[in-house]
N, C-alpha and C. Protein backbone atom coordinates (compact mmCIF):
# COMPACT_ATOMS: atom_id res chain seq x y z
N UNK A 1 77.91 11.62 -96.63
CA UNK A 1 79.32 11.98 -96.76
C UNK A 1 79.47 12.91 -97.97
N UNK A 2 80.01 13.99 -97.59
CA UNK A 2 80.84 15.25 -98.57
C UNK A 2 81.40 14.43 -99.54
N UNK A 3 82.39 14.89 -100.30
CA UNK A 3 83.23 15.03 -101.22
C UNK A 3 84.15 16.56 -101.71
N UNK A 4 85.39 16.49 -101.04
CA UNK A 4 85.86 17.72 -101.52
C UNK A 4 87.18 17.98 -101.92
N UNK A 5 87.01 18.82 -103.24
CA UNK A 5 88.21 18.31 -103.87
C UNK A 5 89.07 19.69 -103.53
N UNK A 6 90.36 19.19 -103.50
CA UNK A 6 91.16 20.28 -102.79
C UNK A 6 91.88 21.14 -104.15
N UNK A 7 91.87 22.24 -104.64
CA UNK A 7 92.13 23.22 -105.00
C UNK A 7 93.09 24.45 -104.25
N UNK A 8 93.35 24.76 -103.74
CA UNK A 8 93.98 25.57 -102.88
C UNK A 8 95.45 25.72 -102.93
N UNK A 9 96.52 24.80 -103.46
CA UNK A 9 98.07 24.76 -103.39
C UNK A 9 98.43 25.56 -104.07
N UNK A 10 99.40 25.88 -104.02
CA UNK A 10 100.03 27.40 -104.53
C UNK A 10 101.01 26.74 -106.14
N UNK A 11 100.36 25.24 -106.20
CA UNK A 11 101.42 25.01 -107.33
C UNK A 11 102.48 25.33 -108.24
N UNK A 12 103.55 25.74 -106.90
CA UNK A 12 104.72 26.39 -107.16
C UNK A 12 105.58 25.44 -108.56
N UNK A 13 105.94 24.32 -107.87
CA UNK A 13 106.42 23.30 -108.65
C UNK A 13 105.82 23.49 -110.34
N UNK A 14 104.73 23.35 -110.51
CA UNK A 14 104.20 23.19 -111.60
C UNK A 14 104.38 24.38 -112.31
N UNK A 15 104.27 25.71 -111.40
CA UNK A 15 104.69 26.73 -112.57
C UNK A 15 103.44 27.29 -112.97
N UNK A 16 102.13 26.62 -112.96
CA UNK A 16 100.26 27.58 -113.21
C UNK A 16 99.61 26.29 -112.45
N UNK A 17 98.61 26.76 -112.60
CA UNK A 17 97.67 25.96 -111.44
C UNK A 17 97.01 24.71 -112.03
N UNK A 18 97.55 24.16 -111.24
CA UNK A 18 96.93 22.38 -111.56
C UNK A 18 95.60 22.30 -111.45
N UNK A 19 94.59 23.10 -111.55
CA UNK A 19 93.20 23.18 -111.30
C UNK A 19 92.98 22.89 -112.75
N UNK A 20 93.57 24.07 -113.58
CA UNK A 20 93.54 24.16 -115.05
C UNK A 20 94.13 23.58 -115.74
N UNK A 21 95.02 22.46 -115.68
CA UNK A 21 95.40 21.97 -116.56
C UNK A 21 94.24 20.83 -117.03
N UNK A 22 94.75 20.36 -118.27
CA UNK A 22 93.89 19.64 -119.27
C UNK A 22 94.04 18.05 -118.59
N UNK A 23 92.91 17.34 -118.64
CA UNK A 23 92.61 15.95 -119.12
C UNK A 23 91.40 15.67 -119.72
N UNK A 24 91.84 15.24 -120.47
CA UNK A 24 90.73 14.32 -121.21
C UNK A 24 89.99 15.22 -122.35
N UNK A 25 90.04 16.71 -122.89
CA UNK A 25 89.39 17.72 -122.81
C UNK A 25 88.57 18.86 -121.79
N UNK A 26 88.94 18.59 -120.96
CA UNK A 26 88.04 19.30 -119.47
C UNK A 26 89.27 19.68 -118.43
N UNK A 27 89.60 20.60 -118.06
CA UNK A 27 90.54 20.63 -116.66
C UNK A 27 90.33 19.47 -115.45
N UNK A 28 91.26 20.08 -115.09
CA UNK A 28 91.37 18.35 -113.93
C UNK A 28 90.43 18.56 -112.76
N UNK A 29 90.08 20.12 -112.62
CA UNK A 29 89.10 20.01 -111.90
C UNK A 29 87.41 19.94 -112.49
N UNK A 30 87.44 20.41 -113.32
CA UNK A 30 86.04 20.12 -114.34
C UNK A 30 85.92 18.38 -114.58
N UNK A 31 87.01 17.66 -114.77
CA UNK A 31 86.95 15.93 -114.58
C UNK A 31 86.28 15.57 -112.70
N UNK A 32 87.36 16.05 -112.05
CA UNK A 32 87.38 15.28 -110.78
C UNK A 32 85.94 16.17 -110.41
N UNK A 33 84.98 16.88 -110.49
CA UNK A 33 84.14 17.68 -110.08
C UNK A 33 83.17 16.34 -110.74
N UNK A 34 83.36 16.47 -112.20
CA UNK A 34 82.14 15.85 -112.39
C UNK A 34 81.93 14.03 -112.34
N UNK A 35 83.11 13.61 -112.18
CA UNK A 35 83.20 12.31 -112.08
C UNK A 35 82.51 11.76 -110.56
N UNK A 36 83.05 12.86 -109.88
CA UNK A 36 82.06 12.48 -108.45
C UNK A 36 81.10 12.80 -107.86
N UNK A 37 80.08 13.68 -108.78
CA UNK A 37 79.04 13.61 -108.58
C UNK A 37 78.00 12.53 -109.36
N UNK A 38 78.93 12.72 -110.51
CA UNK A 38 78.18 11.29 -111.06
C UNK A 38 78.23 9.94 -110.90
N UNK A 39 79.12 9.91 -110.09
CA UNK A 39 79.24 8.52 -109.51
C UNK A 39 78.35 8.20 -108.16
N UNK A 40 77.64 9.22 -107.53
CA UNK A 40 76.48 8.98 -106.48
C UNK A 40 76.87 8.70 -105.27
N UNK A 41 78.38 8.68 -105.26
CA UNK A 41 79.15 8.27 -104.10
C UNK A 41 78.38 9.52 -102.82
N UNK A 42 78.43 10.80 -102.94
CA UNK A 42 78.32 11.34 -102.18
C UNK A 42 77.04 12.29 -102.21
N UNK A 43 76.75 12.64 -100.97
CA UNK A 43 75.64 13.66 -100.82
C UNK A 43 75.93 14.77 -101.42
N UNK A 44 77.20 15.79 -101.58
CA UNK A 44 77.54 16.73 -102.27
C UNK A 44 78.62 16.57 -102.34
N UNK A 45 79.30 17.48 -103.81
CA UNK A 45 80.57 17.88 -103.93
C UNK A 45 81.15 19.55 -103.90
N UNK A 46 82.38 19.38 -103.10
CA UNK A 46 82.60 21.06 -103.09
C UNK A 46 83.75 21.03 -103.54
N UNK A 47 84.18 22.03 -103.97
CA UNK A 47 85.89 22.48 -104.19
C UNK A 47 86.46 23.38 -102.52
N UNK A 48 87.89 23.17 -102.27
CA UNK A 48 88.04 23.85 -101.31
C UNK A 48 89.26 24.49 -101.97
N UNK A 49 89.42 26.00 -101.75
CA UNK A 49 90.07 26.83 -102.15
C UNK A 49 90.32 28.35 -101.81
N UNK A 50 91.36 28.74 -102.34
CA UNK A 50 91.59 30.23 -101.48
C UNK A 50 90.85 31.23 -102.71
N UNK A 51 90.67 30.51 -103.60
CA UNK A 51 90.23 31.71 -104.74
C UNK A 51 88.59 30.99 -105.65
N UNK A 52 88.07 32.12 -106.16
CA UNK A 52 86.91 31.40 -106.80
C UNK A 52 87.35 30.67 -107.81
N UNK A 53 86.84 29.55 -108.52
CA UNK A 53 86.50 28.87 -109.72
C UNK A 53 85.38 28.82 -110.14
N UNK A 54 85.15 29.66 -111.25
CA UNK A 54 84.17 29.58 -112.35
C UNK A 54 83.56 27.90 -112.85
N UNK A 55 82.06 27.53 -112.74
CA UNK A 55 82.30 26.37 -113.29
C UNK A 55 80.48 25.50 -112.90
N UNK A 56 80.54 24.31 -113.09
CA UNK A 56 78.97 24.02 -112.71
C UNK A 56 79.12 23.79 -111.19
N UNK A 57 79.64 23.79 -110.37
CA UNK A 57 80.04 23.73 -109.14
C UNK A 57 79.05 24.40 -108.64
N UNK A 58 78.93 26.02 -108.61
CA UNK A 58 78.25 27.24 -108.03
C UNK A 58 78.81 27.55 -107.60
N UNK A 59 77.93 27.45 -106.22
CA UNK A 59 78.66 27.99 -104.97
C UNK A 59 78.86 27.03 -103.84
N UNK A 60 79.07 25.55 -104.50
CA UNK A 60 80.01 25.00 -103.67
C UNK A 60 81.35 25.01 -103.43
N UNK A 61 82.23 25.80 -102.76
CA UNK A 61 83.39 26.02 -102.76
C UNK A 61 83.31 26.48 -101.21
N UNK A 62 84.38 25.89 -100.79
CA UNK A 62 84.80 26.34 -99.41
C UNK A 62 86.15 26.85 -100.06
N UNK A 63 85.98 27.92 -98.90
CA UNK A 63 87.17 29.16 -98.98
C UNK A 63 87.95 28.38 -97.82
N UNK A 64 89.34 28.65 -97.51
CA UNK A 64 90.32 28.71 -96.56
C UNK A 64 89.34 30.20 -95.24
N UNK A 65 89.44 29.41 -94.34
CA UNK A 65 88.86 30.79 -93.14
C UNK A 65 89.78 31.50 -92.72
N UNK A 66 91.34 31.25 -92.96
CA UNK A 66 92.05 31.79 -92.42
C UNK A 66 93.35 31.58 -93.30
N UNK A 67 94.12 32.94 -93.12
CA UNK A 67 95.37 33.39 -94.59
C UNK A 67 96.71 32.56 -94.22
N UNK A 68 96.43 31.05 -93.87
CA UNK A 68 97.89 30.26 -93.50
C UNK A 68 97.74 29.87 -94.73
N UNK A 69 98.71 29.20 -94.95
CA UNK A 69 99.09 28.64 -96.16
C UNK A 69 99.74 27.35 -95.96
N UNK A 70 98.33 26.48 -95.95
CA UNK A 70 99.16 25.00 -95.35
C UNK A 70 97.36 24.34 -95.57
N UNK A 71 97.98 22.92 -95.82
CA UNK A 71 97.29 21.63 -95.97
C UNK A 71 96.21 21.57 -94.64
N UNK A 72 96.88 21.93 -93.36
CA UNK A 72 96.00 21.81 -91.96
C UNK A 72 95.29 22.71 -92.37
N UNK A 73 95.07 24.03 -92.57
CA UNK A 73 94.05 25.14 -92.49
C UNK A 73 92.89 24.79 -93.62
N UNK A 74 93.55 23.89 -94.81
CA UNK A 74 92.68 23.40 -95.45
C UNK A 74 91.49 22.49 -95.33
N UNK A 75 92.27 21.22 -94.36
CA UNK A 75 91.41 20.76 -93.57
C UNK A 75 90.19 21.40 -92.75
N UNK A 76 90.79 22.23 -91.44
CA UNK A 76 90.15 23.01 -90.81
C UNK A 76 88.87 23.61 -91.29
N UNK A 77 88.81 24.60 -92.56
CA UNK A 77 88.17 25.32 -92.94
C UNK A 77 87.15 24.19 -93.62
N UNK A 78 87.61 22.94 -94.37
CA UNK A 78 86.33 22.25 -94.49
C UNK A 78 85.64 21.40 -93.81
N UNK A 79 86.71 21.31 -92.75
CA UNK A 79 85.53 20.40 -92.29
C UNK A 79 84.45 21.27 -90.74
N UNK A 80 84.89 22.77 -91.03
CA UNK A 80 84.43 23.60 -89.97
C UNK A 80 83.08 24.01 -90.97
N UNK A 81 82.94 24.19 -92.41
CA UNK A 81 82.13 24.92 -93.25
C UNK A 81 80.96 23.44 -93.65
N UNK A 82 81.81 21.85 -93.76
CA UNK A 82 80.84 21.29 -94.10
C UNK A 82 79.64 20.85 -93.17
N UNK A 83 78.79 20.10 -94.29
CA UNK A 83 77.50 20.26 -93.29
C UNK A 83 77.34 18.32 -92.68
N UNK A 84 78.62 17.99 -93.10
CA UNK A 84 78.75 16.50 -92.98
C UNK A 84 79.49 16.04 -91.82
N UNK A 85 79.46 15.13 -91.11
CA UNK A 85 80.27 14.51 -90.27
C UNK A 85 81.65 13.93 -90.59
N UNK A 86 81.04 13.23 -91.73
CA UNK A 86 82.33 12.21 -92.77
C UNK A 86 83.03 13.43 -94.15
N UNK A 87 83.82 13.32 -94.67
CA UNK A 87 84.22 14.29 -95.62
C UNK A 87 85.11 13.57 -96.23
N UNK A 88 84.89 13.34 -97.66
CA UNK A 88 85.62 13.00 -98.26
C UNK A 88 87.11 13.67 -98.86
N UNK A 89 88.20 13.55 -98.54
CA UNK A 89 88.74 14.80 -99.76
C UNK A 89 90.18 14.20 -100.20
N UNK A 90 89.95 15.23 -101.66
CA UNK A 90 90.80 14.34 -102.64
C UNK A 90 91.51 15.39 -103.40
N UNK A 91 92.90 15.50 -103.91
CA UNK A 91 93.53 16.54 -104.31
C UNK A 91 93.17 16.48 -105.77
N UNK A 92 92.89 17.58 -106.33
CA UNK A 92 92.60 18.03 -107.62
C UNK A 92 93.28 17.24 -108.66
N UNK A 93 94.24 16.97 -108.50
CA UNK A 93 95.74 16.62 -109.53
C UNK A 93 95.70 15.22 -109.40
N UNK A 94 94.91 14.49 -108.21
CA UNK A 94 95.57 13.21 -108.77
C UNK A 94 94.22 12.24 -109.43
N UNK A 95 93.79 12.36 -111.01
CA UNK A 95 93.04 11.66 -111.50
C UNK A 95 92.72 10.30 -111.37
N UNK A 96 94.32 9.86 -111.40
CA UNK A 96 93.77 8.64 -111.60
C UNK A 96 93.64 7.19 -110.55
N UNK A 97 92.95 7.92 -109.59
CA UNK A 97 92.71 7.35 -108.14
C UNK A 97 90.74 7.01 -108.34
N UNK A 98 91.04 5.74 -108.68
CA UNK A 98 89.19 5.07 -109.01
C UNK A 98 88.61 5.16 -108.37
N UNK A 99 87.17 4.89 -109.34
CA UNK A 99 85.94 5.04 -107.87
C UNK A 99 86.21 3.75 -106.86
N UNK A 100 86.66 2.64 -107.89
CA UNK A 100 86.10 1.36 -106.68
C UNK A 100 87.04 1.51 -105.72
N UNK A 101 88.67 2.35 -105.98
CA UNK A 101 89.00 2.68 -104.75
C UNK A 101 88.72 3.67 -103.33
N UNK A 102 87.56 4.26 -104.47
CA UNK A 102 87.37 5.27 -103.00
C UNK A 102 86.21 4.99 -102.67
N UNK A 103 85.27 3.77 -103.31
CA UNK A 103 84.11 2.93 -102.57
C UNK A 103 84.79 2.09 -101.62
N UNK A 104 85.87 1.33 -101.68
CA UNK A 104 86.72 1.00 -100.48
C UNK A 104 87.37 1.38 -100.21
N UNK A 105 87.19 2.43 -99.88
CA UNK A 105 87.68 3.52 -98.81
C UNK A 105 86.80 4.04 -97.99
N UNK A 106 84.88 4.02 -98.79
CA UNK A 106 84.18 4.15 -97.82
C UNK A 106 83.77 3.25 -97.17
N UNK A 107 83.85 1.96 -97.67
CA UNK A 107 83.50 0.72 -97.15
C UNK A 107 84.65 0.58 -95.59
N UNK A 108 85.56 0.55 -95.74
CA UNK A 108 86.97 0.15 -94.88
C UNK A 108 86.31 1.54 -93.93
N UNK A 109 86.07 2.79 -94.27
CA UNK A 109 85.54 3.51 -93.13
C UNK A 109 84.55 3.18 -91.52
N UNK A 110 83.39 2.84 -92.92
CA UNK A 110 82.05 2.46 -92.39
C UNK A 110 82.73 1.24 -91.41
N UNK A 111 83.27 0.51 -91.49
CA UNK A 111 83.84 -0.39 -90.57
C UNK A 111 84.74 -0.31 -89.50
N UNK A 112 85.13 1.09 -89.81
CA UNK A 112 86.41 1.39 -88.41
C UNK A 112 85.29 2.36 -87.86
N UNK A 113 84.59 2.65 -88.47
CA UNK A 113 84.02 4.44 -88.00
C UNK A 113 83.03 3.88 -85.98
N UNK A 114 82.79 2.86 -85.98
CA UNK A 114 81.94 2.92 -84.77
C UNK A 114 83.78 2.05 -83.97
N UNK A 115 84.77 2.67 -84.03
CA UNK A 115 86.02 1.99 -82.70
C UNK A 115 86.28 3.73 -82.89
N UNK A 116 85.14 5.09 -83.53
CA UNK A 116 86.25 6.62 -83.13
C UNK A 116 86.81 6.78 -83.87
N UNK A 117 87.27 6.40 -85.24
CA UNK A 117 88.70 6.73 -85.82
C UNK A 117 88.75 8.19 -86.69
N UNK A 118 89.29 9.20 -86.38
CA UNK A 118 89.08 10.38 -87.20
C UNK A 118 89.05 10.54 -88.43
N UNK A 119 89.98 9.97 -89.04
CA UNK A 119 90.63 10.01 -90.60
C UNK A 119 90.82 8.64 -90.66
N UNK A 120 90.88 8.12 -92.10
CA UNK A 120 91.06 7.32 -92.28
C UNK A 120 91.63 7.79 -94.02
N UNK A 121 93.29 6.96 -94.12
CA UNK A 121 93.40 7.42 -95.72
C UNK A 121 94.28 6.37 -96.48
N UNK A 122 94.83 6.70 -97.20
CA UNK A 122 95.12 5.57 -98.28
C UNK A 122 96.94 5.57 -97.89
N UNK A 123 97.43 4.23 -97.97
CA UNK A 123 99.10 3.98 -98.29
C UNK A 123 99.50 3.53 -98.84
N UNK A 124 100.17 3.59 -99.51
CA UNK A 124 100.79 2.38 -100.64
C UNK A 124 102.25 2.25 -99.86
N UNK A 125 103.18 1.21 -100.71
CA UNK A 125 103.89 0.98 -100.35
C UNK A 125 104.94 1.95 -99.71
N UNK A 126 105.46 3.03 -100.31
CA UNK A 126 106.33 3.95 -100.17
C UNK A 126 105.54 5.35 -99.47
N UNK A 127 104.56 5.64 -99.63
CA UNK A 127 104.01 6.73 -99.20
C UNK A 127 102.47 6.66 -97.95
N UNK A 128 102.59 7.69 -97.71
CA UNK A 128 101.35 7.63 -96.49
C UNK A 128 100.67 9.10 -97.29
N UNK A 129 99.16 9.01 -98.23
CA UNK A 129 98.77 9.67 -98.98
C UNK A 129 97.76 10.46 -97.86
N UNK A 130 98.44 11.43 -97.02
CA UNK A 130 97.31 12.51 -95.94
C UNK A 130 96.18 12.87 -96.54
N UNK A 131 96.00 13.48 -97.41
CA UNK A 131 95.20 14.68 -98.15
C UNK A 131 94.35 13.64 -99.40
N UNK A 132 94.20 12.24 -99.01
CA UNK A 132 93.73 11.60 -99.90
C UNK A 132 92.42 10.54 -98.85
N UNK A 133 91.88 11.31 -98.71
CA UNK A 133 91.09 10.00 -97.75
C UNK A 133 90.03 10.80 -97.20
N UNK A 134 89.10 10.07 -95.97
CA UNK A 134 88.19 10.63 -95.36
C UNK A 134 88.27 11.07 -93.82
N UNK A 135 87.83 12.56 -93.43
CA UNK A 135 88.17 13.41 -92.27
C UNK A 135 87.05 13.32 -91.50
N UNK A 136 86.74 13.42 -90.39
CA UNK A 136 85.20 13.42 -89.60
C UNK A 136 85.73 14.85 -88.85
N UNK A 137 84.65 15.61 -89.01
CA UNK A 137 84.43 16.75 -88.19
C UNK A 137 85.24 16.34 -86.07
N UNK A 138 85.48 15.25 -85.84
CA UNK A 138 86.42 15.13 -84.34
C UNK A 138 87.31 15.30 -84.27
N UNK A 139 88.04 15.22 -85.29
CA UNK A 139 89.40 15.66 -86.32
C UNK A 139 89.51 17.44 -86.04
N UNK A 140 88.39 18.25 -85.57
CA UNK A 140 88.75 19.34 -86.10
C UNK A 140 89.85 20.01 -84.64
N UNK A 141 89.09 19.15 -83.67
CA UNK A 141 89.96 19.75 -82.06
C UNK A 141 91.35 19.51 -82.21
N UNK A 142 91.88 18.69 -82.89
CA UNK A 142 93.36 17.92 -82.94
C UNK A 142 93.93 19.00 -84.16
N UNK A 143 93.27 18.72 -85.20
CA UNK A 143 93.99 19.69 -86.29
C UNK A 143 94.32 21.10 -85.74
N UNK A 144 92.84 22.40 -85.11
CA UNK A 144 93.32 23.19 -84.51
C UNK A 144 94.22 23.53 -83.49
N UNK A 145 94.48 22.15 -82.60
CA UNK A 145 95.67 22.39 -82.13
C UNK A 145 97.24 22.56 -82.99
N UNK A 146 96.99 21.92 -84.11
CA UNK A 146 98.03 22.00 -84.88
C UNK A 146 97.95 23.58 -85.19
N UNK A 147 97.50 23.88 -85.54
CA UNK A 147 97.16 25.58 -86.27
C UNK A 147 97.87 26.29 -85.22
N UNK A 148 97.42 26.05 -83.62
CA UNK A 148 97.76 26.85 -82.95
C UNK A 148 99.46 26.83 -82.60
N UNK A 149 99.86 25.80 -82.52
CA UNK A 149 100.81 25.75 -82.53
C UNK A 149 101.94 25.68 -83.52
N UNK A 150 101.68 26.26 -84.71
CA UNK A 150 102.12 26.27 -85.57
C UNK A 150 102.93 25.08 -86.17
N UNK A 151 102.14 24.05 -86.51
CA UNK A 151 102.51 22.89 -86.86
C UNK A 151 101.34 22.79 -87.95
N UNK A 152 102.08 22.99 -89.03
CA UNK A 152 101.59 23.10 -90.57
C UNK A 152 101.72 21.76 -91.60
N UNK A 153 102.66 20.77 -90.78
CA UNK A 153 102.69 19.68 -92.17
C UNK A 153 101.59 18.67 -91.99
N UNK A 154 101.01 18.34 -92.89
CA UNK A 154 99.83 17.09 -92.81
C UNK A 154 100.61 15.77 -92.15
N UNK A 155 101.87 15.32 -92.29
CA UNK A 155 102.89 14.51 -92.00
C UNK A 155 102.51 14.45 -90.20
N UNK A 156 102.48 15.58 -89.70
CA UNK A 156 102.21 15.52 -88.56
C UNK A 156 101.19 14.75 -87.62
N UNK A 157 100.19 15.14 -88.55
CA UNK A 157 98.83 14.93 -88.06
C UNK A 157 98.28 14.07 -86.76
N UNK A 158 99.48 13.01 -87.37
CA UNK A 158 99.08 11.65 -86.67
C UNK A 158 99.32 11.70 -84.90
N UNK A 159 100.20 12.91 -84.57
CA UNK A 159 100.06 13.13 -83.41
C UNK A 159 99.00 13.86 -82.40
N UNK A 160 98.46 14.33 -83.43
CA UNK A 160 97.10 15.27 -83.04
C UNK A 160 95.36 14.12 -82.83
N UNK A 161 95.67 13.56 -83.99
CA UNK A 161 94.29 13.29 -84.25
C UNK A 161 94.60 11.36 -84.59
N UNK A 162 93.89 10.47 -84.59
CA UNK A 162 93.75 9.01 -84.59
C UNK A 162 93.70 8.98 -86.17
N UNK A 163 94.62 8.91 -87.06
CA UNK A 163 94.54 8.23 -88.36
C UNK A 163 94.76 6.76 -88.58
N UNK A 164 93.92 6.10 -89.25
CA UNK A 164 94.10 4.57 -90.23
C UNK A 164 94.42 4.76 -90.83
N UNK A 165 94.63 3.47 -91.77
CA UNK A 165 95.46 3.82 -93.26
C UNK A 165 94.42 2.24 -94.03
N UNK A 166 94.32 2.66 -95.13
CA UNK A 166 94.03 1.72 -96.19
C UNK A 166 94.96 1.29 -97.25
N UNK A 167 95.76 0.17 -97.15
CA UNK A 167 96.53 -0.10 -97.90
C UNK A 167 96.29 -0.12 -99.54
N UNK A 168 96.60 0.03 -100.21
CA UNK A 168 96.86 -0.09 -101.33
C UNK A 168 97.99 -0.27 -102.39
N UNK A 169 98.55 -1.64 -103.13
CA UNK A 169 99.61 -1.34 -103.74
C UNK A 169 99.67 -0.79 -105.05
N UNK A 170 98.65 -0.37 -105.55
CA UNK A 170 98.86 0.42 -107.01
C UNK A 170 99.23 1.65 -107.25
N UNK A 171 100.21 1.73 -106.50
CA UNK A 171 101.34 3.34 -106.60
C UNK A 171 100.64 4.10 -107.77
N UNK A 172 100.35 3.70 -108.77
CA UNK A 172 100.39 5.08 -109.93
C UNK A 172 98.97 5.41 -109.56
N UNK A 173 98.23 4.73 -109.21
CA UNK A 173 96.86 5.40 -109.02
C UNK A 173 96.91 6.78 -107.98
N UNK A 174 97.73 6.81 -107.29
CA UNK A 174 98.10 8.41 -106.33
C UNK A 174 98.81 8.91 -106.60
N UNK A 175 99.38 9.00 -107.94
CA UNK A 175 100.42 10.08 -108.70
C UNK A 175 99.38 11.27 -108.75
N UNK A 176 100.31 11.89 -108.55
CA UNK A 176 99.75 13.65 -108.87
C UNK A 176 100.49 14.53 -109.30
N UNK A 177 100.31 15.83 -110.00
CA UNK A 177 100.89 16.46 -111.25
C UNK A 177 101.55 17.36 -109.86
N UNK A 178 102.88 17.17 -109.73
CA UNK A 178 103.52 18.11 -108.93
C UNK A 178 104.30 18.83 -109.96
N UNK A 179 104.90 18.39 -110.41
CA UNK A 179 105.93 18.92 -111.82
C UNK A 179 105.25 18.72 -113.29
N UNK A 180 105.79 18.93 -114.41
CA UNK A 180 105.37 19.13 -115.76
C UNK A 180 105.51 17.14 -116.13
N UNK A 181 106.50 16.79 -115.68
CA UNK A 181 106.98 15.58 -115.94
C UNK A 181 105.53 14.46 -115.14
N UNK A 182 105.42 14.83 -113.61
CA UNK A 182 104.40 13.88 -113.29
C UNK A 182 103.20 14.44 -114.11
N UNK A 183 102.71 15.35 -114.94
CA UNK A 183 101.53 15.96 -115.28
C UNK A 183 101.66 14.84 -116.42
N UNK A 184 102.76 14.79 -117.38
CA UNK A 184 103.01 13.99 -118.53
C UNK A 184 102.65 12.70 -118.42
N UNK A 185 102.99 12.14 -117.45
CA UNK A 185 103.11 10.83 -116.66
C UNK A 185 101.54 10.41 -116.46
N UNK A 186 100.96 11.41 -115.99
CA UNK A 186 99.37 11.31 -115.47
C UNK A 186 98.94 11.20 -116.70
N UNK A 187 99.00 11.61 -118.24
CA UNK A 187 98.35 11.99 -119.37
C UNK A 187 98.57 10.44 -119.82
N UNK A 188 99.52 9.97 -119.82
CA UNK A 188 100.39 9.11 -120.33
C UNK A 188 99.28 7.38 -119.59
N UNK A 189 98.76 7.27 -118.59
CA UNK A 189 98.17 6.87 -117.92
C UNK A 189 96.61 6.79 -117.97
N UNK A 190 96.52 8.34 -117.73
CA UNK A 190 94.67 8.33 -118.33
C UNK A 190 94.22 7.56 -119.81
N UNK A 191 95.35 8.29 -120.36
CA UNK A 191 94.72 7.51 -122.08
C UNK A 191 95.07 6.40 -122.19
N UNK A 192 95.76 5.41 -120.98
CA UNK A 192 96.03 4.31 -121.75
C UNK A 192 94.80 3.26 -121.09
């Protein structure tokens, strides 16, 4: 299983790109890059994105294959470029989502994965976290139908393609820096 961290949003809200902002001393993608390779969880890690990032990465980076501008094409393009069945992927911005949660997340996989299930991703109480979980390349016939038909929200998905969900109630662990205020919030969290 991949690992790929999503880079690509146009982080309007935020005002500069949540790739670069700071934690810990390191950008949030220089953290989430290296935290998961060192954690052994996965066979590789890539960034997926419309633009290069400089960094120890290389030339793992999946590009967008195509100039939509949406969460589905993001999908699409990685899980059309990876060389994995299973794919992990996880948005840049939200740090403070643990390993032991996304070891059960592969665990809770490995257990649905022989009933077919495409995706499988995380919920907490209030939210259904799309763009936070694991995609299997069977996923890709359902998503491209989305593309084609111009149905762009990840929200959708669930009509295209067979998603699970892994419950989880620790809401702050899937905060992510959409605004300056959740970025604060996230800082506010890591160090404590």
């Amino acid at each position: 299983m991949n690992a790929v961290i999503l880079c690509g949003g146009q982080s309007r809200r935020m005002g500069q790109d949540k790739a670069l902002l700071e934690l810990g001393g390191k950008t949030m993608l220089e953290y989430q890059y290296q935290r998961l390779v060192e954690s052994r969880l996965f066979t590789e890690v890539f960034l997926s994105s419309k633009k290069h990032y400089k960094g120890s990465w290389g030339s793992n980076i999946f590009m967008d294959l195509q100039e939509i501008s949406s969460p589905i094409n993001g999908l699409c393009s990685i899980l059309e470029q990876s060389n994995c069945e299973q794919n992990f992927i996880i948005p840049v911005d939200t740090p403070l989502v643990s390993l032991a949660q996304i070891q059960a997340l592969q665990e809770a996989f490995r257990a649905e994965s022989n009933l077919g299930v495409d995706a499988l991703v995380f919920k907490d109480s209030s939210h259904i976290h799309s763009l936070l979980g694991i995609y299997t390349k069977k996923s890709l016939s359902g998503l491209y139908r989305m593309l084609k038909n111009n149905i762009l929200k990840i929200s959708e998905a669930e009509r295209f393609i067979w998603i699970k969900y892994l419950e989880c109630d620790e809401v702050k662990f899937f905060q992510n820096a959409n605004t300056k205020e959740e970025y604060q919030a996230i800082l506010r969290d890591f160090g404590a």
